[in-house]
C-alpha atoms as a PDB file:
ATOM      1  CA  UNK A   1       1.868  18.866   0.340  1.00  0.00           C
ATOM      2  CA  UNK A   2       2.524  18.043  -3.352  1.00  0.00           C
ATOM      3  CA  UNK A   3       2.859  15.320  -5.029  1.00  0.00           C
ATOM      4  CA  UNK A   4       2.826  11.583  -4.386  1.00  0.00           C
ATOM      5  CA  UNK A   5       3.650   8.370  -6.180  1.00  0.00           C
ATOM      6  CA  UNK A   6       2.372   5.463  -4.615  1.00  0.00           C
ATOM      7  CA  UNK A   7       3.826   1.921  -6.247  1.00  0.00           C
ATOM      8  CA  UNK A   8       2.429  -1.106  -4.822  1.00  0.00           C
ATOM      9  CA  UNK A   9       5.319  -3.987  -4.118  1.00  0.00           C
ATOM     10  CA  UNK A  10       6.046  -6.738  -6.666  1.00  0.00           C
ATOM     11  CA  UNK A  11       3.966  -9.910  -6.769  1.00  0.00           C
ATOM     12  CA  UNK A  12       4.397 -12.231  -4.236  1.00  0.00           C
ATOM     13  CA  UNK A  13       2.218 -14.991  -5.515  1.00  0.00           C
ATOM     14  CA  UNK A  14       0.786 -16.398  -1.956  1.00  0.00           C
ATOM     15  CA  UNK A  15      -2.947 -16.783  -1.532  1.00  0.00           C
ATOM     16  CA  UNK A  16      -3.028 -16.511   1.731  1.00  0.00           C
ATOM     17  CA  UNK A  17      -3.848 -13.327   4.259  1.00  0.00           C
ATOM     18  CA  UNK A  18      -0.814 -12.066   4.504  1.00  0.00           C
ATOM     19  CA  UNK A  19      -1.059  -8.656   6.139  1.00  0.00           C
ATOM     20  CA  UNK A  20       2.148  -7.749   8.266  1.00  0.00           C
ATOM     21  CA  UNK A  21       3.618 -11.903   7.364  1.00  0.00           C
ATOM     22  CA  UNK A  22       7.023 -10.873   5.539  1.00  0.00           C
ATOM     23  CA  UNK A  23       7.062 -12.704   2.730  1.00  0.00           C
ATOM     24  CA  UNK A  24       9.863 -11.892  -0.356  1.00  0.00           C
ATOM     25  CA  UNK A  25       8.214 -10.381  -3.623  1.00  0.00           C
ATOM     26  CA  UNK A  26       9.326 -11.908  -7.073  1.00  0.00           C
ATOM     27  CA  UNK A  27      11.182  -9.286  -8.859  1.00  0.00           C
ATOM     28  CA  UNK A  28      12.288 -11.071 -12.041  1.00  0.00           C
ATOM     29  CA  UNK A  29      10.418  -8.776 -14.323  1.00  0.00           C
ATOM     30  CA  UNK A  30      13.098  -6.468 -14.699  1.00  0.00           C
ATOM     31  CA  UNK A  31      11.260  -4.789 -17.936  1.00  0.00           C
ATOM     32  CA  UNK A  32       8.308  -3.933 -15.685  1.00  0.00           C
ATOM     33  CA  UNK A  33      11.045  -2.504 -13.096  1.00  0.00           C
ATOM     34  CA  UNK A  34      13.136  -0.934 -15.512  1.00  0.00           C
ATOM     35  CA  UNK A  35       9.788   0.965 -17.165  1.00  0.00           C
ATOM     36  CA  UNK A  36       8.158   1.999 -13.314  1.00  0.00           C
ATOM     37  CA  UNK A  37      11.410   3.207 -12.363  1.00  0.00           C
ATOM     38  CA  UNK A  38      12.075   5.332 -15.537  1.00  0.00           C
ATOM     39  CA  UNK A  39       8.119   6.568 -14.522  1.00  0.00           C
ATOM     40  CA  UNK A  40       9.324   7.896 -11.667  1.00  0.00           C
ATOM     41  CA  UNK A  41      10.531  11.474 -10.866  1.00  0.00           C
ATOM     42  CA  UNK A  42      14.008  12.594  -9.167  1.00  0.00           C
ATOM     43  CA  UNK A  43      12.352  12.463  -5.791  1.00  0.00           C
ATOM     44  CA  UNK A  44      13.037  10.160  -2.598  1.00  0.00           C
ATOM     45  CA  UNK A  45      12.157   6.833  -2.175  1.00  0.00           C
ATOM     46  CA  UNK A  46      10.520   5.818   1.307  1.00  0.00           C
ATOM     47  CA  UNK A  47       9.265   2.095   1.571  1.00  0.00           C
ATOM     48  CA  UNK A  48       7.562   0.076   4.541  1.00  0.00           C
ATOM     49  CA  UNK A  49       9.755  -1.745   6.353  1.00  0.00           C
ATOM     50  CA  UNK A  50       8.721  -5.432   5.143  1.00  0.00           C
ATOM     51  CA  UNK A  51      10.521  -7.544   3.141  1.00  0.00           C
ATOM     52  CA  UNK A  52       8.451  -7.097  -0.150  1.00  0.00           C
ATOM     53  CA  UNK A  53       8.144  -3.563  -0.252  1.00  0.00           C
ATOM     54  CA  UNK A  54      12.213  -2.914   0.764  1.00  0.00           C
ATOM     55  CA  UNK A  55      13.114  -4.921  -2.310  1.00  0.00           C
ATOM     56  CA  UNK A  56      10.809  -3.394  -4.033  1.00  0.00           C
ATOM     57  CA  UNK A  57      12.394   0.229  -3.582  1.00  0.00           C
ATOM     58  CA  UNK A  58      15.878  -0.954  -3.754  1.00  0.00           C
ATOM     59  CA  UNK A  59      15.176  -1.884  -7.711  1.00  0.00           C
ATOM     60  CA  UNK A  60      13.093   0.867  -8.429  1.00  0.00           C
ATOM     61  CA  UNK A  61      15.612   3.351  -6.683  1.00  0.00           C
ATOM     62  CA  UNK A  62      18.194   4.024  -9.062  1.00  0.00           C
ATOM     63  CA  UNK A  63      20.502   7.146  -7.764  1.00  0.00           C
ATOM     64  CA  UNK A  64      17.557   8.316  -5.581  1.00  0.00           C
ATOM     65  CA  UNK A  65      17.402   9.080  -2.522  1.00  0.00           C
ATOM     66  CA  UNK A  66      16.587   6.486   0.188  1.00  0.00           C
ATOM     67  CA  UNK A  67      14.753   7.718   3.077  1.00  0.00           C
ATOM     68  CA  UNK A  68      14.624   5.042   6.411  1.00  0.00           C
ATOM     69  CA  UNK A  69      12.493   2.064   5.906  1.00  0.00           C
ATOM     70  CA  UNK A  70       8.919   3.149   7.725  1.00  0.00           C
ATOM     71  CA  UNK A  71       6.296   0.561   9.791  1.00  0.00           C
ATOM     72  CA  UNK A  72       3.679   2.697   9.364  1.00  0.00           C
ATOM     73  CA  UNK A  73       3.539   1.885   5.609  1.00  0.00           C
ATOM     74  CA  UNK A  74       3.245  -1.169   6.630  1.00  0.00           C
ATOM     75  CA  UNK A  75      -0.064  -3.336   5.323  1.00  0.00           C
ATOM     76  CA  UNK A  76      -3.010  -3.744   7.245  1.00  0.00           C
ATOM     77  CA  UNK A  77      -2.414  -6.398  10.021  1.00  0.00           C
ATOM     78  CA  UNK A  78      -4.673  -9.457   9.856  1.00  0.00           C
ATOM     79  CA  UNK A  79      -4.536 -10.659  13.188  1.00  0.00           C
ATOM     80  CA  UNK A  80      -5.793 -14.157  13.666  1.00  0.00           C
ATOM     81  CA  UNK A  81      -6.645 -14.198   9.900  1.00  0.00           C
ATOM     82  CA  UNK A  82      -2.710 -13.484   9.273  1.00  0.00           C
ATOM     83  CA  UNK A  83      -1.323 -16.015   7.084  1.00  0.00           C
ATOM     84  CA  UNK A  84      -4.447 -18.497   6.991  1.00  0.00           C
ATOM     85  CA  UNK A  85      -6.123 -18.866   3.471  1.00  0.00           C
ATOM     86  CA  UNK A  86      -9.578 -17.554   2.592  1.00  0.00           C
ATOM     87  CA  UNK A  87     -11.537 -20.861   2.626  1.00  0.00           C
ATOM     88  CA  UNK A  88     -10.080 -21.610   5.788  1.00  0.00           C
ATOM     89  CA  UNK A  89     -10.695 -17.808   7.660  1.00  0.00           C
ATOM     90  CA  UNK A  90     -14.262 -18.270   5.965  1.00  0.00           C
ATOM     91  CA  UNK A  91     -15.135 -21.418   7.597  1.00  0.00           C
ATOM     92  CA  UNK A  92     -13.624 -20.055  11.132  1.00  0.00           C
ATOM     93  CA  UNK A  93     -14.859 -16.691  11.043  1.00  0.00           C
ATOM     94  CA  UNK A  94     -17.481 -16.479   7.981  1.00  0.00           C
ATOM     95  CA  UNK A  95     -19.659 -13.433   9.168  1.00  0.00           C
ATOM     96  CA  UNK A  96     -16.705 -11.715  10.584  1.00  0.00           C
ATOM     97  CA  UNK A  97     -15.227 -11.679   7.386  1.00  0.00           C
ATOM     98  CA  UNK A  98     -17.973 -10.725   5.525  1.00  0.00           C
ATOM     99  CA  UNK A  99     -18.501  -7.218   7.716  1.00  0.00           C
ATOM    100  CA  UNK A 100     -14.835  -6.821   7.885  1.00  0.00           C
ATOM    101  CA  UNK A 101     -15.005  -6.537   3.464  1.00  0.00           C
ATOM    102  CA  UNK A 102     -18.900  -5.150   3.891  1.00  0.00           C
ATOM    103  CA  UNK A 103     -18.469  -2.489   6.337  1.00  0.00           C
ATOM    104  CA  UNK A 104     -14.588  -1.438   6.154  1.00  0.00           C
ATOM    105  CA  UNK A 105     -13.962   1.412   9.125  1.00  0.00           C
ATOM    106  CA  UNK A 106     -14.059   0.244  12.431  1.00  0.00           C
ATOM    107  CA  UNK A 107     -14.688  -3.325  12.011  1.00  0.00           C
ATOM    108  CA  UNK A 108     -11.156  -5.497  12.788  1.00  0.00           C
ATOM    109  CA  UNK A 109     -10.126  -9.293  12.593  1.00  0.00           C
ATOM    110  CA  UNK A 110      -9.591 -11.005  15.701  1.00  0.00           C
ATOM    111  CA  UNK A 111      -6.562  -9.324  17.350  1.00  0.00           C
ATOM    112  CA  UNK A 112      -5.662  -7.031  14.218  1.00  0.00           C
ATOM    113  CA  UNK A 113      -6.172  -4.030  12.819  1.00  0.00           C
ATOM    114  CA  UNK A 114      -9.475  -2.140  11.772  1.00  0.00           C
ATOM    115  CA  UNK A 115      -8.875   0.018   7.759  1.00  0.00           C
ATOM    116  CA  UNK A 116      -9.608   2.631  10.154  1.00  0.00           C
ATOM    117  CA  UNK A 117      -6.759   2.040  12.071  1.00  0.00           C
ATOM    118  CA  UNK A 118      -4.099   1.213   9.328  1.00  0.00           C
ATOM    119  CA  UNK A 119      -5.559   5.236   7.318  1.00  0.00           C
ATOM    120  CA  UNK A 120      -4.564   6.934  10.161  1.00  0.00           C
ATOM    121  CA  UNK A 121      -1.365   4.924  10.819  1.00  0.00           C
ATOM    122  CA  UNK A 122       0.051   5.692   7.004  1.00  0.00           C
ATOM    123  CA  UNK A 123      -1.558   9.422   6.842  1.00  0.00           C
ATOM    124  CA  UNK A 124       0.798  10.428   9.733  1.00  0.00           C
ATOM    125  CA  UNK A 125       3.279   8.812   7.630  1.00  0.00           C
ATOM    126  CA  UNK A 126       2.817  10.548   4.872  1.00  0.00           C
ATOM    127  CA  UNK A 127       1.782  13.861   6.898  1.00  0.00           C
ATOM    128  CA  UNK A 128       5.132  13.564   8.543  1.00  0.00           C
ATOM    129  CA  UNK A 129       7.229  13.322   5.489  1.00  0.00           C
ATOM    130  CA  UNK A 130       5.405  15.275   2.568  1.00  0.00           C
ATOM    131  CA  UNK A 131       7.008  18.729   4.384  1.00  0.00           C
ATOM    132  CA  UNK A 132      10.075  17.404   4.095  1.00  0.00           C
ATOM    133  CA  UNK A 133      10.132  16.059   0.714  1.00  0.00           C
ATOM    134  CA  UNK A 134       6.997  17.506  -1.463  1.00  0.00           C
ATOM    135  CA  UNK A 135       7.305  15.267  -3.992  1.00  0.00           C
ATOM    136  CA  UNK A 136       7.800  11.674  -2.753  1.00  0.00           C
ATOM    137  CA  UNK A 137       8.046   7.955  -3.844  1.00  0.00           C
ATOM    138  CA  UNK A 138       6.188   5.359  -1.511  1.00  0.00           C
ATOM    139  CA  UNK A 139       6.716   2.104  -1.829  1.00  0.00           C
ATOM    140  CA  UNK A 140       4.159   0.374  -0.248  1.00  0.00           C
ATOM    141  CA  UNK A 141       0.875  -2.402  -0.585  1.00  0.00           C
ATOM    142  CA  UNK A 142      -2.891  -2.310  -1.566  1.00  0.00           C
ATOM    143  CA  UNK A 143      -4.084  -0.871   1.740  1.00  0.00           C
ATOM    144  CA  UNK A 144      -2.057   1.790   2.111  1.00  0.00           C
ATOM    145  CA  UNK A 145      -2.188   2.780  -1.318  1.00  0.00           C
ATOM    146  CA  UNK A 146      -5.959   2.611  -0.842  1.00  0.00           C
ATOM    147  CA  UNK A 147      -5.995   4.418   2.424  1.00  0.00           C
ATOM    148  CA  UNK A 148      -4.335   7.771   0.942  1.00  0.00           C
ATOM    149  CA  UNK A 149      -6.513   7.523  -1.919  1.00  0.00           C
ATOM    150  CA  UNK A 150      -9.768   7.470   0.235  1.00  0.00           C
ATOM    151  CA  UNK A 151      -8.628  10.369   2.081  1.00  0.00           C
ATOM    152  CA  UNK A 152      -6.775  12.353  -1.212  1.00  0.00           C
ATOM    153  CA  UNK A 153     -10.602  11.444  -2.857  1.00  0.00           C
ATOM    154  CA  UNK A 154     -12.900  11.880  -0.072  1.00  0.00           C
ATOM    155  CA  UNK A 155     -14.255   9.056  -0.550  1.00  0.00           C
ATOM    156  CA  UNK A 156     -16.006   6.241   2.102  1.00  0.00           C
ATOM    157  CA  UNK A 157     -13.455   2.929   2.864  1.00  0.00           C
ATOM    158  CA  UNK A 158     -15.668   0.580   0.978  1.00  0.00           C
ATOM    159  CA  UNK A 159     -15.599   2.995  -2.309  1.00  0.00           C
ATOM    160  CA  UNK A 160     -11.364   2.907  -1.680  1.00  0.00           C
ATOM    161  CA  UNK A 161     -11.693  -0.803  -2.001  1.00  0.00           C
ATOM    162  CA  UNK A 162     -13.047  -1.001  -4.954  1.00  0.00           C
ATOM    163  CA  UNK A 163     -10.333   0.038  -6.895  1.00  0.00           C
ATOM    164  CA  UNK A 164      -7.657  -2.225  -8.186  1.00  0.00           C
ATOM    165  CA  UNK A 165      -4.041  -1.997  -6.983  1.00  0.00           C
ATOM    166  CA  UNK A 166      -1.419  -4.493  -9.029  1.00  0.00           C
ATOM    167  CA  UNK A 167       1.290  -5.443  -8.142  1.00  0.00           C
ATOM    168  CA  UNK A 168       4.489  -3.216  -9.872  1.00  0.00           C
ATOM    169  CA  UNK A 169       1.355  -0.327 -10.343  1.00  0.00           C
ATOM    170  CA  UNK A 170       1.582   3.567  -9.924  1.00  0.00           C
ATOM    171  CA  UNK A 171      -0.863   5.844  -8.216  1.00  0.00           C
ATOM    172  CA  UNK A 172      -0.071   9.259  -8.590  1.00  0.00           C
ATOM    173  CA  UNK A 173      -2.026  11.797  -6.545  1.00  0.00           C
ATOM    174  CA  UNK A 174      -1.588  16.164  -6.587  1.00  0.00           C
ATOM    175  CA  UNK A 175      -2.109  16.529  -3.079  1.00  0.00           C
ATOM    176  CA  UNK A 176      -2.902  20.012  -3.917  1.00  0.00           C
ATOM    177  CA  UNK A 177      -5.806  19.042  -6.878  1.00  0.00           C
ATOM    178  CA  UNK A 178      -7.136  15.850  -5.386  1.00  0.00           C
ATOM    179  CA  UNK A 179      -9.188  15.591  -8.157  1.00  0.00           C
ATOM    180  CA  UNK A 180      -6.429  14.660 -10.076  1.00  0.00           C
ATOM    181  CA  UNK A 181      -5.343  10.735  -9.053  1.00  0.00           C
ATOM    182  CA  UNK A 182      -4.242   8.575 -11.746  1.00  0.00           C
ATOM    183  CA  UNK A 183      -4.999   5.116 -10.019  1.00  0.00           C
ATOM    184  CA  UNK A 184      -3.224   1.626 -10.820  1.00  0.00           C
ATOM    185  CA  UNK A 185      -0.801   2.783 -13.878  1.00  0.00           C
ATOM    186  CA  UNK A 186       0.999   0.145 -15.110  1.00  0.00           C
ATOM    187  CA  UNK A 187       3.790   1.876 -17.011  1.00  0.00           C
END
């Protein structure tokens, strides 16, 4: 393995849970698209397959190459939680969604998907296509992002989420010098 570049999708500007819910991203910051893209290396472009992140690519692209759309790079799925705003997941499932943010791992909403679950999902992902194409664009969301850098790091679940991922930002991990991850670049 090499090198990565991980850019989270474009804004989408719901407050809601919205795990695996396709909703479009805004792209109308064509500066902040025109400066990620020219970020970017000569390398192929792989996105997950929902709406957000496909867009996404397709205006970061430029004459790249563009791999197949992938589920697995999909964001975490919420389950029952999918779609619902936070007051209103709070008030139906309050301590669930406290040890779901408390204690990441293992710990899932109501029919959806432990951050256990959704690292191992996106490693074989990556796993999969990194011999293939050892230095690679991923267009993807927060979770996944913060799934490769837990596992590029070393680090626990709960330390991954506490780093920021924007919207339109670049993490760029040396999969052979883990050490060296710049996290949430906003060129």
């Amino acid at each position: 393995m090499s090198r990565l570049y991980l850019v989270r999708h474009g804004p989408t500007h719901v407050k809601r849970l919205i795990g695996w819910t396709d909703v479009p991203a805004d792209l109308s910051d064509t500066a902040a698209l025109t400066r990620l893209s020219a970020a970017l290396p000569d390398a192929p472009v792989v996105s997950s397959d929902l709406l957000r992140a496909r867009t996404t690519a397709d205006a970061i692209c430029g004459g790249r190459p563009r791999l197949p759309h992938d589920p697995r790079l999909r964001e975490i799925h919420m389950g029952a939680w999918e779609d619902r705003d936070w007051q209103d997941v709070d008030s139906a499932y309050g301590d669930a969604l406290r040890d779901y943010y408390e204690h990441p791992g293992d710990t899932a909403p109501p029919e959806g998907e432990s951050w256990n679950t959704l690292s191992a999902r996106v490693w074989s992902a990556i796993t999969e296509l990194m011999p293939h194409h050892p230095t690679l664009i991923v267009v993807a969301h927060m979770g996944p992002i913060l799934s490769v850098v837990q596992r590029a790091k070393g680090i626990t679940a709960y330390e991954a989420l506490g780093h920021r991922i924007d919207p339109l930002s670049l993490t760029e991990i040396d999969m052979h010098v883990p050490s060296s991850i710049r996290i949430n670049h906003l060129p």
